[in-house]
Protein backbone atom coordinates (compact mmCIF):
# COMPACT_ATOMS: atom_id res chain seq x y z
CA UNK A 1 37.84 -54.82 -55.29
CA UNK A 2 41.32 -53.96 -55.48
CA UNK A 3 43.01 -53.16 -59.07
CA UNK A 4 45.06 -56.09 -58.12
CA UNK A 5 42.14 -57.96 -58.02
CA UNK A 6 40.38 -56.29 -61.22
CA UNK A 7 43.54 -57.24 -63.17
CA UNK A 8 43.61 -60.96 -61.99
CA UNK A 9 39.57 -61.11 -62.77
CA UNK A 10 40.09 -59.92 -66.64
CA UNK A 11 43.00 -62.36 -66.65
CA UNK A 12 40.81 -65.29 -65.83
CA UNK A 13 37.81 -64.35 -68.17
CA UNK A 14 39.87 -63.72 -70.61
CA UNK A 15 41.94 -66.68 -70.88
CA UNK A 16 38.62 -68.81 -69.99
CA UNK A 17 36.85 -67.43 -73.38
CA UNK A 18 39.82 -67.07 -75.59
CA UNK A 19 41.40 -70.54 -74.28
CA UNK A 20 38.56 -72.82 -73.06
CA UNK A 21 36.39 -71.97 -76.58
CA UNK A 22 38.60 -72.96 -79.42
CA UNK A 23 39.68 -75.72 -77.21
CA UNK A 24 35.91 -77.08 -76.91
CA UNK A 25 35.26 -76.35 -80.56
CA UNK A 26 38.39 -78.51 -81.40
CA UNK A 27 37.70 -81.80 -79.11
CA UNK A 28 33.91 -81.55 -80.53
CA UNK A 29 34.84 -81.53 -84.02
CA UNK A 30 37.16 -84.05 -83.58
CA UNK A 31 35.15 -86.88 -84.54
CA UNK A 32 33.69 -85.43 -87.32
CA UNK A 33 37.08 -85.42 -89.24
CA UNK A 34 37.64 -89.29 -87.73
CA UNK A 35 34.95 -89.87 -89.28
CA UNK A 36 36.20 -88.30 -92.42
CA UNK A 37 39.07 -89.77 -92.51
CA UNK A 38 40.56 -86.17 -92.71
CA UNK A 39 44.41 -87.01 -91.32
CA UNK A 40 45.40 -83.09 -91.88
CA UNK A 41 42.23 -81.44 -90.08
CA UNK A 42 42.83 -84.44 -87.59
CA UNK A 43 46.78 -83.29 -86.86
CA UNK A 44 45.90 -79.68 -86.44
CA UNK A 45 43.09 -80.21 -84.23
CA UNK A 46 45.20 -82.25 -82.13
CA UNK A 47 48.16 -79.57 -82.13
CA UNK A 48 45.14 -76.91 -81.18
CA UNK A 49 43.97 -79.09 -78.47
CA UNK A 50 47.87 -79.27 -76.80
CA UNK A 51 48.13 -75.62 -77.38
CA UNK A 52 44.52 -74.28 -75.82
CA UNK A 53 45.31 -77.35 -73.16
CA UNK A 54 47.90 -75.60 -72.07
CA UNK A 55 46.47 -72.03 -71.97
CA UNK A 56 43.73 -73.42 -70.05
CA UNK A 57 46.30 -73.98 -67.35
CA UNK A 58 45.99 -69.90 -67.35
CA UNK A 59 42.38 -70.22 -66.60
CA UNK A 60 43.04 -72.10 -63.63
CA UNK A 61 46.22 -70.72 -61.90
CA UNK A 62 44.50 -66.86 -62.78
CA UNK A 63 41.51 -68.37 -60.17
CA UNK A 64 43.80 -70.30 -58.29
CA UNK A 65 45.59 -66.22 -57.59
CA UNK A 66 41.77 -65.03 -57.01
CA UNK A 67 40.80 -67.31 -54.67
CA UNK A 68 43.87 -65.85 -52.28
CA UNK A 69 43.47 -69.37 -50.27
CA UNK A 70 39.77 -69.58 -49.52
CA UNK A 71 39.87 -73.39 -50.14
CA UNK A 72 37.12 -73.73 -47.09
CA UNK A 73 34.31 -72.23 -49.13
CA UNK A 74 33.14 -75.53 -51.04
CA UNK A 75 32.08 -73.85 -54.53
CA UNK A 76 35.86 -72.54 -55.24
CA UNK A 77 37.11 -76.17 -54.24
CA UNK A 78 34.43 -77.74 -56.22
CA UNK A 79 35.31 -75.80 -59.16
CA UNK A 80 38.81 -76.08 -58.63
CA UNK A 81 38.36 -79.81 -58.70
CA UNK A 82 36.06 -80.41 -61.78
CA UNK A 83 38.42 -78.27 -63.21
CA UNK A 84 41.14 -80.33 -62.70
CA UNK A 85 38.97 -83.09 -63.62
CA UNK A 86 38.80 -81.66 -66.88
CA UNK A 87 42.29 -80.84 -67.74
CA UNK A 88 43.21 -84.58 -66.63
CA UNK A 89 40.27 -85.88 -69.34
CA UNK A 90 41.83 -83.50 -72.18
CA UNK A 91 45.14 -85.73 -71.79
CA UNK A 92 43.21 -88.61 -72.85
CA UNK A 93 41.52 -86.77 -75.42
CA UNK A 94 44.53 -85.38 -76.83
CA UNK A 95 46.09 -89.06 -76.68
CA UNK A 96 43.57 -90.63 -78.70
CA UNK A 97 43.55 -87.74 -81.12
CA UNK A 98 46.93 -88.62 -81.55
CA UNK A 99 46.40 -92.74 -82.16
CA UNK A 100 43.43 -91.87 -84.33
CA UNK A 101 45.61 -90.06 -86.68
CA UNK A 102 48.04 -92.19 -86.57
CA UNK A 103 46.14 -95.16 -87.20
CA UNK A 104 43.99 -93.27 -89.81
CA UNK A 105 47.27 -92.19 -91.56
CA UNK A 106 48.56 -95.82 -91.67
CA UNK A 107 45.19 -97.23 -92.60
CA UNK A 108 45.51 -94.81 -95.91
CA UNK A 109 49.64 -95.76 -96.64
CA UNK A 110 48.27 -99.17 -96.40
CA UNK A 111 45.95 -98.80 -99.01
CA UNK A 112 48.36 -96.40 -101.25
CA UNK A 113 51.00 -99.33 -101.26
CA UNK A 114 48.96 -102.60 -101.81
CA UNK A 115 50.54 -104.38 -104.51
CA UNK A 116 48.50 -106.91 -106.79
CA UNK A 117 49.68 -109.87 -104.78
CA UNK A 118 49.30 -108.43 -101.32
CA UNK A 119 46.09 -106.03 -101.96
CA UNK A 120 43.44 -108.27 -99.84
CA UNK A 121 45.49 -108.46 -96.86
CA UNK A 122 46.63 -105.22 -96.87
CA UNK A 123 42.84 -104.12 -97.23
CA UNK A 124 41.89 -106.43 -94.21
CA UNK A 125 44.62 -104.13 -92.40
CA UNK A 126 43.68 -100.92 -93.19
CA UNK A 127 40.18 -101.72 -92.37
CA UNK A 128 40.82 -102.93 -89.23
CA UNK A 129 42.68 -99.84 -88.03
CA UNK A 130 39.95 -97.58 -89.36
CA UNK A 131 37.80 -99.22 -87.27
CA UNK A 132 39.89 -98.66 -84.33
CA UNK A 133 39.54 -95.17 -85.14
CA UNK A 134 36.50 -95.52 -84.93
CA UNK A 135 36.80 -97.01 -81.70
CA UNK A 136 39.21 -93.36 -80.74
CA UNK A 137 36.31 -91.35 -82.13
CA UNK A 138 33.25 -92.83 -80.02
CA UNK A 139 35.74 -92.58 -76.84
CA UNK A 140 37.02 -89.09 -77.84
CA UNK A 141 33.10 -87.96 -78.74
CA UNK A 142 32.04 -89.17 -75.37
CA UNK A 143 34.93 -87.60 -73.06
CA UNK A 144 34.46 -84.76 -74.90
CA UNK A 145 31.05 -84.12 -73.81
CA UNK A 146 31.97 -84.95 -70.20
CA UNK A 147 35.20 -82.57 -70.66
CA UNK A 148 31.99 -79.38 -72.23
CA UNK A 149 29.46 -80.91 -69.13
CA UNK A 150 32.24 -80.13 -66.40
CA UNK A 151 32.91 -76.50 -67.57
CA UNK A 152 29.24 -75.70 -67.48
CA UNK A 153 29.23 -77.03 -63.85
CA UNK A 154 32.34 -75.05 -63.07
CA UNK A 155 30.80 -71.59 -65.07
CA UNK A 156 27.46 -72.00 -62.91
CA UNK A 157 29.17 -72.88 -59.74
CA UNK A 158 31.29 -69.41 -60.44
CA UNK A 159 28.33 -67.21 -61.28
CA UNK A 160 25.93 -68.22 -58.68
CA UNK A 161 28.63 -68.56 -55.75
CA UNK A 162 31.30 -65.94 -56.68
């Protein structure tokens, strides 16, 4: 293996374990804070799911370099693909991080602004969009465990094969 090579290996590893593990502790944990109610924990997870998102794009373009074109041998496309499958599934996880918050965050300015007259509606409200965030945290638990499912797949595929 060339030092070329060596260099381009650390690269991926590296960027696979330092982007691919806060990223998967931070779309777990999500739901947990939906739950919660926890708006601020909710916003920063979100902002470290964008961030580690896009370092993950490191992971792949470092083995995309690797690979130096072998696209025939069906373990590097396979992981290639539920790779990509993955990335595309942390869009919609970072999307309904974002309308969880949002709605969480509106459910609670509902409730810090109900006036005497207005207080049972504005209840009904607020309780409605907490339980679409609800909705947002069942979705976000379950694509989340897909998203932690397809990176197992992809880490056996690349110690077994490669």
């Amino acid at each position: 293996m060339s030092t070329a090579d060596q260099l381009l290996l650390f690269l991926h590893v590296g960027f696979a374990i330092f982007a691919l593990g806060p990223l998967t502790a931070a779309i777990m944990s999500t739901p947990r804070y939906i739950r919660q109610g926890n708006v601020t924990v909710l916003r920063y997870l979100n902002r470290i799911t964008r961030l580690y998102g896009m370092l993950a794009l490191g992971v792949f373009l470092f083995g995309l370099f690797l690979s130096r074109g072998r696209f025939a041998e069906a373990w590097l496309s396979a992981s290639m693909t539920l790779f990509l499958v993955s990335l595309v599934l942390l869009l919609l996880v970072e999307r309904d991080q974002r309308k969880a918050a949002h709605l969480l965050e509106a459910a609670a300015a509902g409730d810090a602004a109900a006036g005497e007259a207005q207080a049972g509606a504005q209840e009904k409200t607020a309780a409605a969009r907490q339980e679409v965030a609800q909705v947002e945290r069942g979705r976000i638990a379950a694509i989340s465990g897909v998203i932690g499912l397809l990176w197992v797949v992809t880490l056996l595929l690349m110690i077994w094969y490669g």
